[in-house]
N, C-alpha and C. Protein backbone atom coordinates (compact mmCIF):
# COMPACT_ATOMS: atom_id res chain seq x y z
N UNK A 1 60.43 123.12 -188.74
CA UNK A 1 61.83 122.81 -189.03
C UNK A 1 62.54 122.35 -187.76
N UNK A 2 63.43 121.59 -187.51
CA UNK A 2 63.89 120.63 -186.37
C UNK A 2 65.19 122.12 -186.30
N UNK A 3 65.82 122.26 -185.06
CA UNK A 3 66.74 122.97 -184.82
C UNK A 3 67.88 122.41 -185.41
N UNK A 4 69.08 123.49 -185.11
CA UNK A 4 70.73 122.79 -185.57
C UNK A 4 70.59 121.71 -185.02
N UNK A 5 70.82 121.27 -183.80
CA UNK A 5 71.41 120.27 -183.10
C UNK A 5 70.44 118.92 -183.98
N UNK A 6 69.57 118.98 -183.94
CA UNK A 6 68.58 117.60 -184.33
C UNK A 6 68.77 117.74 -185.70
N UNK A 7 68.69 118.48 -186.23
CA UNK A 7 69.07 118.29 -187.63
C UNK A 7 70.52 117.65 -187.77
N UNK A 8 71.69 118.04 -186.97
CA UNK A 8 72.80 117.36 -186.84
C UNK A 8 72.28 115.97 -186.32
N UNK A 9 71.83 115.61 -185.97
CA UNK A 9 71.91 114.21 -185.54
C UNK A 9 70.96 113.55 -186.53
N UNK A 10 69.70 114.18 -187.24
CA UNK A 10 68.87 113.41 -188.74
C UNK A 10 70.01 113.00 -189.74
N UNK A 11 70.83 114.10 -190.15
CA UNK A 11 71.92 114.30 -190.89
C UNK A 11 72.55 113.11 -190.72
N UNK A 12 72.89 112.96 -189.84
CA UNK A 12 73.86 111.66 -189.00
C UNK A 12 73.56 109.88 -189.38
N UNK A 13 72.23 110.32 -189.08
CA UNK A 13 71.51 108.96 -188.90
C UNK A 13 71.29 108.70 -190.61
N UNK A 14 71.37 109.46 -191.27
CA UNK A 14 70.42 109.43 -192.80
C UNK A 14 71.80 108.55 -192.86
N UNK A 15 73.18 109.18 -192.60
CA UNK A 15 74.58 108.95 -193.24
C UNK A 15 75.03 107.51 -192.55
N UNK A 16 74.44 106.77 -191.60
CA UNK A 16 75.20 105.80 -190.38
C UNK A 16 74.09 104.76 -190.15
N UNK A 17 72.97 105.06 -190.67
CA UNK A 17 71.87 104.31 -190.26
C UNK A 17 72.08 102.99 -189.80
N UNK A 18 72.66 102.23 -190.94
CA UNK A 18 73.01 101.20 -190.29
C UNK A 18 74.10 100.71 -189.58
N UNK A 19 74.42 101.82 -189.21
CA UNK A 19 75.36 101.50 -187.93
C UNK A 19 75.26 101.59 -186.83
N UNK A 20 74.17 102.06 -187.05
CA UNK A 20 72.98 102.72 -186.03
C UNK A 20 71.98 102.41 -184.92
N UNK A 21 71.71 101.09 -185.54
CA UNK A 21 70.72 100.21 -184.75
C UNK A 21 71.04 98.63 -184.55
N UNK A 22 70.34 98.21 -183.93
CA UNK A 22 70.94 96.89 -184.29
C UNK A 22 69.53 95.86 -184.75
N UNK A 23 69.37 95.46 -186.26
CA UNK A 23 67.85 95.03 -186.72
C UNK A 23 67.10 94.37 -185.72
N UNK A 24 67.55 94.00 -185.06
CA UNK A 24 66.78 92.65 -183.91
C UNK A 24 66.28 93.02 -182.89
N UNK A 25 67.25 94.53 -182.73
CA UNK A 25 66.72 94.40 -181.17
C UNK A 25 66.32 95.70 -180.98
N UNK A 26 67.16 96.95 -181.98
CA UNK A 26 66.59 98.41 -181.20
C UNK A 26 65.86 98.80 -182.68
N UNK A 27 65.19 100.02 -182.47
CA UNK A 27 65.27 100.96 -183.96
C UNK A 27 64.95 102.65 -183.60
N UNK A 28 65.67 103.53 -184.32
CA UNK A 28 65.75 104.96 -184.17
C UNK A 28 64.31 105.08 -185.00
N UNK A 29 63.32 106.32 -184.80
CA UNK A 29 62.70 106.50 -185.67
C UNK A 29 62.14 108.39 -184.97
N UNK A 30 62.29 109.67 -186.04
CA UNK A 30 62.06 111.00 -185.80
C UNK A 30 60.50 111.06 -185.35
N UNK A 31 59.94 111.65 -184.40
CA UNK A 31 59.21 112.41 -184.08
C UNK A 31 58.34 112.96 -184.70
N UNK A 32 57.01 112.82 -185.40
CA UNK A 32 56.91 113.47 -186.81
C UNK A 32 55.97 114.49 -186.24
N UNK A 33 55.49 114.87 -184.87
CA UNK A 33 54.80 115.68 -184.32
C UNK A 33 55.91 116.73 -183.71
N UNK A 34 56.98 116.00 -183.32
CA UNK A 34 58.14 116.89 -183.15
C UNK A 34 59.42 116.72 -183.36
N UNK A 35 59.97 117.17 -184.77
CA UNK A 35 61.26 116.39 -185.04
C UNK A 35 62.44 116.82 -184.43
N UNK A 36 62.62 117.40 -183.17
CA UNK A 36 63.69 117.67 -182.56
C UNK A 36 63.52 116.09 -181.35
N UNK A 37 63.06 115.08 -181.61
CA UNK A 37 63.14 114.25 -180.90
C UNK A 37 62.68 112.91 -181.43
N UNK A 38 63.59 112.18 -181.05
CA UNK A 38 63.27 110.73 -181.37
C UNK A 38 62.91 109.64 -180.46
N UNK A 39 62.04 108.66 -181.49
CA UNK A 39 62.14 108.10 -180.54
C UNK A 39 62.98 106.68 -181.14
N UNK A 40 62.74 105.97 -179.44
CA UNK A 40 63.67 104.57 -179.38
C UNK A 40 63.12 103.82 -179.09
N UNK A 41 62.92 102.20 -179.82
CA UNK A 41 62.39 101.04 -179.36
C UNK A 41 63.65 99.99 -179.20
N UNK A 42 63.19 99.26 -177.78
CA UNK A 42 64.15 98.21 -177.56
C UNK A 42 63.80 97.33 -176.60
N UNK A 43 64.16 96.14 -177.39
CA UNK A 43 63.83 94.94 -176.57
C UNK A 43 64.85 94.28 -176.25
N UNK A 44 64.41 94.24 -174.76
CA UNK A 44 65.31 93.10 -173.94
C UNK A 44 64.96 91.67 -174.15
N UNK A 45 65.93 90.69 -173.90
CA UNK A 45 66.31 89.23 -174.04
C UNK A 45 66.92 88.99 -173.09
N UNK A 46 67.69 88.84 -172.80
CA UNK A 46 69.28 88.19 -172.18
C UNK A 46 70.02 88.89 -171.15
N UNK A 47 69.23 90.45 -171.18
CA UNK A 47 70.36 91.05 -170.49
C UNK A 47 70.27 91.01 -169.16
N UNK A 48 68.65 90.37 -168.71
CA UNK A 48 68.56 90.21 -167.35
C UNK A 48 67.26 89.72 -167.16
N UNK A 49 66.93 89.07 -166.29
CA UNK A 49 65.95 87.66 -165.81
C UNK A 49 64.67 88.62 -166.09
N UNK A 50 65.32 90.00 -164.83
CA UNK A 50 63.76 90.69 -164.07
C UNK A 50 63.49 91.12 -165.61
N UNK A 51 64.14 91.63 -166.57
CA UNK A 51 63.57 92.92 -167.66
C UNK A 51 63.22 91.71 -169.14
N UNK A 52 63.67 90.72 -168.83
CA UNK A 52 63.48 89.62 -170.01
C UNK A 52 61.78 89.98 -170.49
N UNK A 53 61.86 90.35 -171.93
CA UNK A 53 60.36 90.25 -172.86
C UNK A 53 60.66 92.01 -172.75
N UNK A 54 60.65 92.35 -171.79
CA UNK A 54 60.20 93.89 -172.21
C UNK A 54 60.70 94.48 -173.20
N UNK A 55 59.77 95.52 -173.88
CA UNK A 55 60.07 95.95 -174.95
C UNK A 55 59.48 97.70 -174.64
N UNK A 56 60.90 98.30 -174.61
CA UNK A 56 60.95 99.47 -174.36
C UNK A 56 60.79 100.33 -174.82
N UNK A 57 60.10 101.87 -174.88
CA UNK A 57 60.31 103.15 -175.88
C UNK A 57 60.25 104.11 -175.25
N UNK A 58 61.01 104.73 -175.40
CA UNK A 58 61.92 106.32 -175.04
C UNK A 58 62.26 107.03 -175.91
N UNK A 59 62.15 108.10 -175.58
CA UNK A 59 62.67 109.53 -176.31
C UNK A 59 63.58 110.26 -175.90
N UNK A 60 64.25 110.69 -177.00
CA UNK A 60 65.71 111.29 -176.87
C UNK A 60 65.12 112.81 -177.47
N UNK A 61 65.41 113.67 -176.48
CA UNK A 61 64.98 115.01 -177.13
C UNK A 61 66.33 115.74 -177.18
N UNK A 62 66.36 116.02 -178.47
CA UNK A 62 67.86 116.74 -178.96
C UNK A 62 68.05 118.31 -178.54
N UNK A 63 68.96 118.49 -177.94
CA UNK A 63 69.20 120.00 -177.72
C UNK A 63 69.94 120.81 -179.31
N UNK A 64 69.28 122.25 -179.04
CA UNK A 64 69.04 122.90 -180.26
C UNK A 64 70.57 122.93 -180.40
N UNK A 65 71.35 122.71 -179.34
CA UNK A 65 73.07 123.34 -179.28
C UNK A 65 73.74 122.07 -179.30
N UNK A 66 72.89 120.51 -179.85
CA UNK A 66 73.95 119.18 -179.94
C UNK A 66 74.70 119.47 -181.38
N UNK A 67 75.60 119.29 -181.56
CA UNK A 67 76.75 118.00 -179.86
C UNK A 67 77.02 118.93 -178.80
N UNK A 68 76.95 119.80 -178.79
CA UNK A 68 77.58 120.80 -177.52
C UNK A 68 76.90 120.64 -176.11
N UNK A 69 75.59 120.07 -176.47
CA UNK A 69 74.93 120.00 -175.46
C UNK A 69 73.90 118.61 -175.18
N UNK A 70 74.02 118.06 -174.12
CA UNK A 70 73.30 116.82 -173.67
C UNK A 70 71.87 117.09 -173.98
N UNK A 71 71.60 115.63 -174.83
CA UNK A 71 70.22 115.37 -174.70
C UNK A 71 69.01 115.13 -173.36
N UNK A 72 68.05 115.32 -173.59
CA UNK A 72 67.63 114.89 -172.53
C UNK A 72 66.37 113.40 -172.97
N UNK A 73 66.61 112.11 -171.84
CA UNK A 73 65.57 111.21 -171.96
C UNK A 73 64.48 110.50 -171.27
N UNK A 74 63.66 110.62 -171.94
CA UNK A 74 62.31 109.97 -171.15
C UNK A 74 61.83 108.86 -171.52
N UNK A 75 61.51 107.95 -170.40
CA UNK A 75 60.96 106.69 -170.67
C UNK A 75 59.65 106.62 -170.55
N UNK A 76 58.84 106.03 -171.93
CA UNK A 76 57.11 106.34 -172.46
C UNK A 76 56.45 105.13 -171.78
N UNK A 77 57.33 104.05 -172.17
CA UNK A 77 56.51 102.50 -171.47
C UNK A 77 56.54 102.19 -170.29
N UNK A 78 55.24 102.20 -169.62
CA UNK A 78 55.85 101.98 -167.90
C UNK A 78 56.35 100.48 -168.13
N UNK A 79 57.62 100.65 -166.98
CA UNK A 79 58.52 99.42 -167.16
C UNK A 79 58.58 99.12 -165.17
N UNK A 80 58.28 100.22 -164.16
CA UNK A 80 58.71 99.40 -162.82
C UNK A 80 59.74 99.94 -162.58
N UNK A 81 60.63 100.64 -163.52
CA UNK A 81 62.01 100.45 -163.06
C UNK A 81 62.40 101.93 -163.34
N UNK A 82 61.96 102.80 -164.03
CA UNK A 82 61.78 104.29 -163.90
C UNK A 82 60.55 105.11 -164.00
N UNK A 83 60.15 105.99 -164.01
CA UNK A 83 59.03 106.73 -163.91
C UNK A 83 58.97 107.24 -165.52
N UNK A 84 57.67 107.39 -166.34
CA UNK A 84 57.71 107.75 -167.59
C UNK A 84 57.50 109.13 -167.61
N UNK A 85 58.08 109.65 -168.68
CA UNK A 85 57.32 111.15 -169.52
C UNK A 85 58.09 111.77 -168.12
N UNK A 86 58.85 111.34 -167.58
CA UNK A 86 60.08 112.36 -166.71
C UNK A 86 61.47 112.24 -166.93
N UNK A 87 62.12 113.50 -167.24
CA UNK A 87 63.40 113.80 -167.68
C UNK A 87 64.78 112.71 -166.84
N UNK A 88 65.14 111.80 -167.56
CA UNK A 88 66.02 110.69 -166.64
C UNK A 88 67.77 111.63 -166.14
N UNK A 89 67.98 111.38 -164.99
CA UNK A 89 69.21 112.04 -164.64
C UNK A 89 70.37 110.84 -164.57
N UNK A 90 71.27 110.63 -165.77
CA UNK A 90 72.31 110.21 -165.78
C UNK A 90 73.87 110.73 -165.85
N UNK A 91 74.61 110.94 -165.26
CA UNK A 91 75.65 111.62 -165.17
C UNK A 91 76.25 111.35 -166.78
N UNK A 92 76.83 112.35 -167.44
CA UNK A 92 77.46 112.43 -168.65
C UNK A 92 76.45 112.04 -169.36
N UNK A 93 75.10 111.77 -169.70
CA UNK A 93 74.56 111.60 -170.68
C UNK A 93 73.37 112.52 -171.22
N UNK A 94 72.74 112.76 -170.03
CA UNK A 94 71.71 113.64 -170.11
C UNK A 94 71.69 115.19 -169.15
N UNK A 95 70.61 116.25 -169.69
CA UNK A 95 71.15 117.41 -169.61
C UNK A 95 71.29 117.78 -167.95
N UNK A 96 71.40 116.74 -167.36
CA UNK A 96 71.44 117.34 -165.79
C UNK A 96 72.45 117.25 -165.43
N UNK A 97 73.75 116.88 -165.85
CA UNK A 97 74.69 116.63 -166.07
C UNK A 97 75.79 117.80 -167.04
N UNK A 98 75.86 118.97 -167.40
CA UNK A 98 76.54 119.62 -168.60
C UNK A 98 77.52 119.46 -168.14
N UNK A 99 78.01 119.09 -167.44
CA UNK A 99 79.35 119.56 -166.90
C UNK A 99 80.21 118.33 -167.20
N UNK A 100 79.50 117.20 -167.15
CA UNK A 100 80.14 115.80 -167.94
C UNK A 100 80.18 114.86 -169.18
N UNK A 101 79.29 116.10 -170.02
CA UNK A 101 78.92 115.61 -171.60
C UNK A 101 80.07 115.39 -172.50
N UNK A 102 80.07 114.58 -172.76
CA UNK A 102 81.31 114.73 -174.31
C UNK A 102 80.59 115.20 -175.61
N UNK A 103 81.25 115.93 -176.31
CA UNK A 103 80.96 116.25 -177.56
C UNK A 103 80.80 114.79 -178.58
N UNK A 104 81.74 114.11 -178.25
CA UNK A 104 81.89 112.87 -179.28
C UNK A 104 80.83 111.99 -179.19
N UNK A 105 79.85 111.78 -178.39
CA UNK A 105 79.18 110.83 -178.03
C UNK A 105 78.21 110.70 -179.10
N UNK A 106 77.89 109.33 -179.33
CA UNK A 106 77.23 109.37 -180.62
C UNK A 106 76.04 108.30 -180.14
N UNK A 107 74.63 108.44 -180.83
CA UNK A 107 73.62 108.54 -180.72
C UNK A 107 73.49 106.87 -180.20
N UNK A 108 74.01 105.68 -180.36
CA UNK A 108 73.96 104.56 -180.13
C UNK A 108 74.72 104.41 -178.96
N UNK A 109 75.84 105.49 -178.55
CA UNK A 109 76.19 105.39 -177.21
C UNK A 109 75.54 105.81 -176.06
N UNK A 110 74.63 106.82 -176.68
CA UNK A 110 73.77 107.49 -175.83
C UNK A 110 72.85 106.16 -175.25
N UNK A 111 72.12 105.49 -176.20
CA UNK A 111 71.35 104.62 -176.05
C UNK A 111 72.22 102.91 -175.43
N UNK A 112 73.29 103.11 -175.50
CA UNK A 112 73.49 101.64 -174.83
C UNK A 112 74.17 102.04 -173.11
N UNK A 113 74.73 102.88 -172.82
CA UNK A 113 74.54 103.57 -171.42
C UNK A 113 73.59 103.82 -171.15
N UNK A 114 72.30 104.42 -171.91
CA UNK A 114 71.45 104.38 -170.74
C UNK A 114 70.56 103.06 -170.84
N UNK A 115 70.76 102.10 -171.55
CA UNK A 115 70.59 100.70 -171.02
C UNK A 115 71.37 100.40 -170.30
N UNK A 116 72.25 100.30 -170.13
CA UNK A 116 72.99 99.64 -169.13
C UNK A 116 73.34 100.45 -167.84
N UNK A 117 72.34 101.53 -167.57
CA UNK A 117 72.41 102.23 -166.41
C UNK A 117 70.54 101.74 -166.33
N UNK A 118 70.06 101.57 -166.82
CA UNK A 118 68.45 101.32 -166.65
C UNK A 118 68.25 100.04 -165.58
N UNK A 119 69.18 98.94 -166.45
CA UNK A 119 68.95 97.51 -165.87
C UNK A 119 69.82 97.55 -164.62
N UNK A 120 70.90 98.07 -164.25
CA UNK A 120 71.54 97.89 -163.05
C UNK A 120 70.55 98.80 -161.74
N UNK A 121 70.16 97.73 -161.52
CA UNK A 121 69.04 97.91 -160.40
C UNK A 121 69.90 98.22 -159.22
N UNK A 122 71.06 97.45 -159.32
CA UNK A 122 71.68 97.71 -157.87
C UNK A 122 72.65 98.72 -157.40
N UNK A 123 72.74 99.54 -158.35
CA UNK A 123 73.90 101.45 -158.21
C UNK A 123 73.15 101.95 -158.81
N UNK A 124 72.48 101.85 -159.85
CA UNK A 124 71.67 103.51 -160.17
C UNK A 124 70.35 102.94 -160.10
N UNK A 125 69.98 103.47 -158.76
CA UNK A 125 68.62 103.59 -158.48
C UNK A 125 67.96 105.13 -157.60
N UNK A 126 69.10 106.18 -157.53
CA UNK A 126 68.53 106.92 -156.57
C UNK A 126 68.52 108.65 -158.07
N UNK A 127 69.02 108.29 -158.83
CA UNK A 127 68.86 109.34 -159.61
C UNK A 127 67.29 109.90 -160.46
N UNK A 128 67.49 111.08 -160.90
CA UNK A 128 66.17 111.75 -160.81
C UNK A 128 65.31 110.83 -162.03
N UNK A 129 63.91 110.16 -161.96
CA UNK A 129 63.76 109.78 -162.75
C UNK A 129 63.50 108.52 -162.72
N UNK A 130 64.57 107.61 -161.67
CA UNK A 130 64.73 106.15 -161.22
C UNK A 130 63.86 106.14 -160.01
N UNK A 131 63.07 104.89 -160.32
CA UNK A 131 62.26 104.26 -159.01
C UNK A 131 62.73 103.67 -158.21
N UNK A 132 62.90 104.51 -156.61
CA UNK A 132 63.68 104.59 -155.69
C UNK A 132 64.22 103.04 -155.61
N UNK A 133 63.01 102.62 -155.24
CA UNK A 133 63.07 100.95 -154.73
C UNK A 133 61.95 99.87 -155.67
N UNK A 134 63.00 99.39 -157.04
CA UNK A 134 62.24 99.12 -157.81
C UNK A 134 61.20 97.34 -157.67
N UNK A 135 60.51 96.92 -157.80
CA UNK A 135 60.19 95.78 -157.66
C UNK A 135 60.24 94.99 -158.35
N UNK A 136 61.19 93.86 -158.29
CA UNK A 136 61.35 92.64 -159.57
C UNK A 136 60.03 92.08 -160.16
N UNK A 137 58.47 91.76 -158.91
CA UNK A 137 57.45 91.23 -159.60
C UNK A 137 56.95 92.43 -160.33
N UNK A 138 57.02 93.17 -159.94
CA UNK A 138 55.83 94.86 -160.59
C UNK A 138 57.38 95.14 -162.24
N UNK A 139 58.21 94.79 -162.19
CA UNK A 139 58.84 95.11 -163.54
C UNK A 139 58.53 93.45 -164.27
N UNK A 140 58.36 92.56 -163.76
CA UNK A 140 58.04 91.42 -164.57
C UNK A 140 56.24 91.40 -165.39
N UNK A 141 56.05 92.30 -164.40
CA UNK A 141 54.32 92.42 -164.58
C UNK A 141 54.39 93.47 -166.12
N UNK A 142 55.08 94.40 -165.67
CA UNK A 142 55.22 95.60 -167.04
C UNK A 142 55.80 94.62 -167.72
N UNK A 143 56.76 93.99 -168.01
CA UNK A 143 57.83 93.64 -169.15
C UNK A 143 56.68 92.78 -170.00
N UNK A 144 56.05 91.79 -169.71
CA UNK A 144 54.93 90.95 -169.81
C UNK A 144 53.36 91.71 -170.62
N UNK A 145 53.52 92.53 -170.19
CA UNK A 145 52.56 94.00 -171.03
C UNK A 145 52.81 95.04 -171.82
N UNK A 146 54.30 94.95 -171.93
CA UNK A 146 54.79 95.99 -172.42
C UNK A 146 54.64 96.08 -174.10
N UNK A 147 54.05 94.77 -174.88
CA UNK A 147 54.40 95.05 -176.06
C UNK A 147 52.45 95.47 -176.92
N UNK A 148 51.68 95.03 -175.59
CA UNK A 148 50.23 95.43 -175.68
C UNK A 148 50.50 96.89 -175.62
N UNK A 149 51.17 97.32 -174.42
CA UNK A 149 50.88 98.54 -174.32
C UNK A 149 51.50 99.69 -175.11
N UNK A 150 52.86 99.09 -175.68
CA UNK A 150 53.27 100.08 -176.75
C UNK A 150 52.61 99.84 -178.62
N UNK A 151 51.93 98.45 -178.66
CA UNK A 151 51.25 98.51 -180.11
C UNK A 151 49.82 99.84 -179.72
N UNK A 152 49.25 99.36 -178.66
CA UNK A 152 48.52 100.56 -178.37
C UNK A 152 48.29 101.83 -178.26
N UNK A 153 49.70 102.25 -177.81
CA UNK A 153 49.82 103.86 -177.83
C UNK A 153 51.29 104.47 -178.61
N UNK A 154 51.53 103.22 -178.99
CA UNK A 154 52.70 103.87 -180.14
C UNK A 154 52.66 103.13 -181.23
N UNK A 155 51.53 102.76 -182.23
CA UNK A 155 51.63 101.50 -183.22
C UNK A 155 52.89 101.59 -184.17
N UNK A 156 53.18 103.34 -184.78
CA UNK A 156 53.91 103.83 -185.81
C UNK A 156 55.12 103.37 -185.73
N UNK A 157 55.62 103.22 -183.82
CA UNK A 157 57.27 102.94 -183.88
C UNK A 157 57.48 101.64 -183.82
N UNK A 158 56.34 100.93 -183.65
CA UNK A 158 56.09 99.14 -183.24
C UNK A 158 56.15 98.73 -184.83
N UNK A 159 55.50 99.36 -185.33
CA UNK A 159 55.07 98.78 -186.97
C UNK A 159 56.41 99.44 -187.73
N UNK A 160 57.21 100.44 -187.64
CA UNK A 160 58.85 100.59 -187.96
C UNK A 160 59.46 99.31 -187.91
N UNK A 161 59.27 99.03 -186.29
CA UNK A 161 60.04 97.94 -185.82
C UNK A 161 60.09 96.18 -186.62
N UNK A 162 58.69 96.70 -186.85
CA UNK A 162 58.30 94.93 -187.27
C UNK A 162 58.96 94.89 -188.56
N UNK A 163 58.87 96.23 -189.27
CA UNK A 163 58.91 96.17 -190.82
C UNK A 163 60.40 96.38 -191.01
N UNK A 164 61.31 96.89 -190.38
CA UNK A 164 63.10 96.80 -190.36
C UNK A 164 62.93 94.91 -189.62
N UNK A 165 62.54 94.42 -188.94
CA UNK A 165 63.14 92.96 -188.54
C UNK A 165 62.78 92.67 -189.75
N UNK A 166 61.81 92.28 -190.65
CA UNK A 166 60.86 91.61 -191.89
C UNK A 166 62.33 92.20 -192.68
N UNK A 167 62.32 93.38 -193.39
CA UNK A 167 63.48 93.57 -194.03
C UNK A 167 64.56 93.16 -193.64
N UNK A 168 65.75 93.01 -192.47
CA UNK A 168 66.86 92.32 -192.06
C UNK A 168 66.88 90.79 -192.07
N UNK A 169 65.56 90.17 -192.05
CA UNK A 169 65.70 88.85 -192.00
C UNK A 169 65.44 88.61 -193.59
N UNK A 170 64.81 89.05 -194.30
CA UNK A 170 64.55 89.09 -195.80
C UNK A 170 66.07 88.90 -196.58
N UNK A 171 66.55 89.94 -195.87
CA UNK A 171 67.99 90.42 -196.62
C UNK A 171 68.94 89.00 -196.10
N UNK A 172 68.93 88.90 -194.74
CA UNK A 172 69.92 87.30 -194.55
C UNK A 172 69.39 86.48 -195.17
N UNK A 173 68.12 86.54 -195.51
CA UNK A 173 67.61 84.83 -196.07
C UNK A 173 68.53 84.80 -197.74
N UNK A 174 68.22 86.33 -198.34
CA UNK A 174 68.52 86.02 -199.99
C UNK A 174 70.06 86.36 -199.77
N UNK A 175 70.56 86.73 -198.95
CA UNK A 175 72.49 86.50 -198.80
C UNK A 175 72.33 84.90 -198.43
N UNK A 176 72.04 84.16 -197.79
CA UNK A 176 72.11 82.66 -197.51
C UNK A 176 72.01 82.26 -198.81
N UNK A 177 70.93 82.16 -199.32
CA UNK A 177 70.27 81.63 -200.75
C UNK A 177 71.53 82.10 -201.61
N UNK A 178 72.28 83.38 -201.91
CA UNK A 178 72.88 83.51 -202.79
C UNK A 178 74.21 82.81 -202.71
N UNK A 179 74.81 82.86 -201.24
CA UNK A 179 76.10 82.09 -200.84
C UNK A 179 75.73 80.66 -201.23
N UNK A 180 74.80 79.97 -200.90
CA UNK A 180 74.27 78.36 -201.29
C UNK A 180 74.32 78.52 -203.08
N UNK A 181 73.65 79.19 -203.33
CA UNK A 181 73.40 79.32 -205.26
C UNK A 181 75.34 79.10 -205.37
N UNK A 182 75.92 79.82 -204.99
CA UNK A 182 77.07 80.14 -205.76
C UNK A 182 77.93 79.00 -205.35
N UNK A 183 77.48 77.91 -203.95
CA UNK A 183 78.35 77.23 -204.21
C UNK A 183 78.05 76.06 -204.55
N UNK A 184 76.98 75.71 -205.05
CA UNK A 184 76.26 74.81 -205.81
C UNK A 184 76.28 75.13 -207.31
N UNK A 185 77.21 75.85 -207.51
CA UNK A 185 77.25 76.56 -209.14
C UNK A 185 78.84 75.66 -209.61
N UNK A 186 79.36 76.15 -207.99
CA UNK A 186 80.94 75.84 -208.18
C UNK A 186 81.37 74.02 -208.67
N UNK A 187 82.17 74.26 -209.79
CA UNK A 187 82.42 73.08 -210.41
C UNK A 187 83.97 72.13 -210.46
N UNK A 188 83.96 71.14 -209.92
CA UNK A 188 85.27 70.57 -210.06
C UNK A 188 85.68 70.40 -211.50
N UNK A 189 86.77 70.42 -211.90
CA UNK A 189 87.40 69.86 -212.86
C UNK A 189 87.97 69.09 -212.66
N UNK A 190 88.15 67.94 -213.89
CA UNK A 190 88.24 66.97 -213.51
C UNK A 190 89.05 66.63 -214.66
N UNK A 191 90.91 66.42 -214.84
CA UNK A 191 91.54 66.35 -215.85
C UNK A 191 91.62 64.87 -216.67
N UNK A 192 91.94 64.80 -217.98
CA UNK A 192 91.79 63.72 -219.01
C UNK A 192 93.26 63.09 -218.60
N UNK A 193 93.26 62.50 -219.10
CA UNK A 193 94.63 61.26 -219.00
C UNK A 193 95.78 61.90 -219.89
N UNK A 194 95.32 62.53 -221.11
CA UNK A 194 95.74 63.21 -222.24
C UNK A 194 96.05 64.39 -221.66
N UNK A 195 95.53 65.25 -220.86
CA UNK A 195 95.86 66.59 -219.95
C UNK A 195 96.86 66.01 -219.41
N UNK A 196 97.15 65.16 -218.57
CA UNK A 196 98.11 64.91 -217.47
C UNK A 196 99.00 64.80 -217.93
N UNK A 197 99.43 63.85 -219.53
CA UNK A 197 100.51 63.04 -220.04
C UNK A 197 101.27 64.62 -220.90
């Protein structure tokens, strides 16, 4: 049985799901060896040259006392740019931190701070967890391997992943198709001489 806290946040996700992720790029999926923790897949694009292709997965391990208490996260895919399967130290997000947690913080905020504390290579690099002095070729080398190496040792959250994009693009194609049907349905009228007079 998953504790309070993770059960508060399954609860959550069952109710928000799709507010939850974003189809393209991340996806939540429980732990089924340990459901007090999830994990997270996410791929970078755009957000920066060095991390472009990589495709990330981490775990969010829920404290038995959330919301009251910070999760803690570990990064599974070596990426160059933190150390894996070690507890990451971010101020206000994770448990090394209690003293700056918010109660309100919700599970997609968790996850887009600590992206955007991951990729800023140039201020958070000295916290517990972060590779002191990271290397742009040695994270281009991981980002470039990263999606061998997570079909390999994580197929379950890769094959989630593939099968939510397949469903989200499924679903835009037959909303396109139906917006086109309906306005190819739509009919002018066109009044008689006898209407007008």
């Amino acid at each position: 049985m998953p504790n309070i806290g993770a059960q508060f946040v399954i609860n959550y996700l069952n109710r928000h799901w799709a507010n939850e992720r974003n189809q393209d790029r991340w996806t939540i999926m429980i732990n089924e060896v340990n459901i007090n923790k999830l994990f997270v897949l996410y791929n970078f694009t755009d957000e920066s040259a060095v991390f472009k292709d990589l495709q990330l997965i981490f775990e969010i391990a829920i404290h038995e006392e959330h919301p009251y208490k910070a999760p803690s996260i570990k990064v599974l895919t070596p990426n160059g740019r933190t150390m894996t399967n070690e507890s990451i130290c971010i101020d206000g997000l994770t448990v090394w931190h209690p003293e700056s947690w918010c109660v309100v913080t919700t599970m997609s905020s968790i996850i887009e701070r600590f992206l955007s504390a991951f990729i800023d290579i140039e201020n958070v690099e000295k916290g517990v967890g972060f590779i002191k002095e990271p290397n742009h070729e040695s994270i281009r080398r991981f980002a470039n391997e990263s999606r061998v190496w997570n079909l390999t040792n994580y197929e379950q959250v890769v094959s989630l992943f593939q099968e939510q994009c397949y469903e989200f693009h499924v679903s835009e194609s037959l909303s396109k198709i139906r917006i086109c049907d309906h306005e190819e349905k739509e009919e002018i009228y066109e009044y008689s001489d006898e209407e007008i007079a």
